[in-house]
Protein backbone atom coordinates (compact mmCIF):
# COMPACT_ATOMS: atom_id res chain seq x y z
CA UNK A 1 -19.04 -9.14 7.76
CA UNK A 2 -16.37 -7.23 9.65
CA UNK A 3 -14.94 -4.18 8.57
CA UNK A 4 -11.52 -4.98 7.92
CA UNK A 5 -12.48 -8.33 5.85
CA UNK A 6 -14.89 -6.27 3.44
CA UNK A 7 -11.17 -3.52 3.65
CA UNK A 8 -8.88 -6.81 2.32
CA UNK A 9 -11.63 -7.96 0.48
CA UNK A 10 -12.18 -4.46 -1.97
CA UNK A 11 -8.41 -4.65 -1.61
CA UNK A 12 -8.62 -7.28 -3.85
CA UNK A 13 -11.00 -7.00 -5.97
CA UNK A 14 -9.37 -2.86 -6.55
CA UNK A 15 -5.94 -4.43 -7.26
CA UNK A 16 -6.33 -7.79 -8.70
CA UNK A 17 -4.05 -10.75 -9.17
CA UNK A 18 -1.14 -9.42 -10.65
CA UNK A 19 1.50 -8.50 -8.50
CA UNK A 20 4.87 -6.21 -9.68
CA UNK A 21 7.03 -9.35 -7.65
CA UNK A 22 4.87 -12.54 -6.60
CA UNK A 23 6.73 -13.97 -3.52
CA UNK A 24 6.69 -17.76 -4.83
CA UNK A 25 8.40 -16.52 -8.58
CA UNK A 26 10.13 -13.25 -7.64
CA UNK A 27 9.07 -11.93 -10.78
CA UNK A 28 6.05 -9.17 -11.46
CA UNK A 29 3.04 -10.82 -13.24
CA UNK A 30 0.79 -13.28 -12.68
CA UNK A 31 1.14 -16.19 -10.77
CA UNK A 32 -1.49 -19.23 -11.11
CA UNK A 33 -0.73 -19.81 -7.33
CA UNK A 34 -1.05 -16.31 -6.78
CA UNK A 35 -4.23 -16.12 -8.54
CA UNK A 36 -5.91 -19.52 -7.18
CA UNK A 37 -5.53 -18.05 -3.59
CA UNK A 38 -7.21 -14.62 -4.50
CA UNK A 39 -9.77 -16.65 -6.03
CA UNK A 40 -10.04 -18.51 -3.14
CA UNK A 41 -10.52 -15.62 -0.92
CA UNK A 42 -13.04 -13.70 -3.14
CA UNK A 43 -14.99 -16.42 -2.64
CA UNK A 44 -14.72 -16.74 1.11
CA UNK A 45 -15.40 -13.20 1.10
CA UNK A 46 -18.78 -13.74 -0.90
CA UNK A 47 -19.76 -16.18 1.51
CA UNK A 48 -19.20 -13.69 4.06
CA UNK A 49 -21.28 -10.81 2.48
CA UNK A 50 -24.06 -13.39 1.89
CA UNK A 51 -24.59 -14.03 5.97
CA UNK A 52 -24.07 -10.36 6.16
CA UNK A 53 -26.58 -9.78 3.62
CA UNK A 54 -25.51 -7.67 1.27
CA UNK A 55 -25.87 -10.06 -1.49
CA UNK A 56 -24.85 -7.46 -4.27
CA UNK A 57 -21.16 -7.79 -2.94
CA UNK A 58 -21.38 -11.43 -2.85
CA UNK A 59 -22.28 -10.85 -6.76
CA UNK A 60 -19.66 -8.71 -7.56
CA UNK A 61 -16.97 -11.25 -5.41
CA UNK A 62 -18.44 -13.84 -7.48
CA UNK A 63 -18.30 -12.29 -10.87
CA UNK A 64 -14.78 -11.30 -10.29
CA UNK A 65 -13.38 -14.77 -9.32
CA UNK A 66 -15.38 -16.44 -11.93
CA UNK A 67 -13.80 -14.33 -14.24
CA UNK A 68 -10.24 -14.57 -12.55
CA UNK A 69 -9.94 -18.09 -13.09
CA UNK A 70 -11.66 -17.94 -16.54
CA UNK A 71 -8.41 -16.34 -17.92
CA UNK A 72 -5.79 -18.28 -15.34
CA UNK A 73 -3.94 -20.35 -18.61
CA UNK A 74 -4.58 -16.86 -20.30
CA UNK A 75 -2.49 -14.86 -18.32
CA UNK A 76 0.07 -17.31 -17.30
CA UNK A 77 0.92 -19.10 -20.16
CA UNK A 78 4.04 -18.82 -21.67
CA UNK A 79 5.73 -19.77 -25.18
CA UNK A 80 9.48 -19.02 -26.43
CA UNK A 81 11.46 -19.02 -23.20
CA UNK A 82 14.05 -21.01 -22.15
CA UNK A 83 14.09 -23.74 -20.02
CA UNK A 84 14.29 -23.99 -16.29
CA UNK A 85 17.77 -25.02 -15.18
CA UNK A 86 18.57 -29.17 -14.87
CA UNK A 87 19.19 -29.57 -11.32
């Protein structure tokens, strides 16, 4: 594993999913879209570390995105607002 994918990888994994405006909902939050590709990447990542062997990062990457997408309807779903616009 390079040394700038373990740098966007712990970028990651030290900021998380939520985002203060996600570019697909121009809102701050969490986005399942957002979160799904973070996922994604953690887990690229761990694959990475694992050739690399340092398997104890490829835990860790694991552990985190299991746990991201564990709580994906958690964080994202929403009651008591209004409607999208009819288009």
């Amino acid at each position: 594993m390079g040394l700038w994918q373990k740098k966007a990888i712990t970028f990651l994994l030290k900021n998380g999913p939520y985002t203060s405006q996600d570019r697909w909902e121009e809102e701050g939050g969490f986005s399942p879209f957002t979160m799904a590709t973070e996922i994604a990447a953690l887990l690229a990542g761990a694959e990475l570390a694992e050739i690399s062997n340092e398997k104890d990062f490829a835990i860790y990457c694991r552990e985190t995105a299991d746990s991201w997408n564990d709580t994906i309807e958690y964080r994202t779903y929403v009651t008591g607002t209004p409607p999208g616009p009819k288009t």
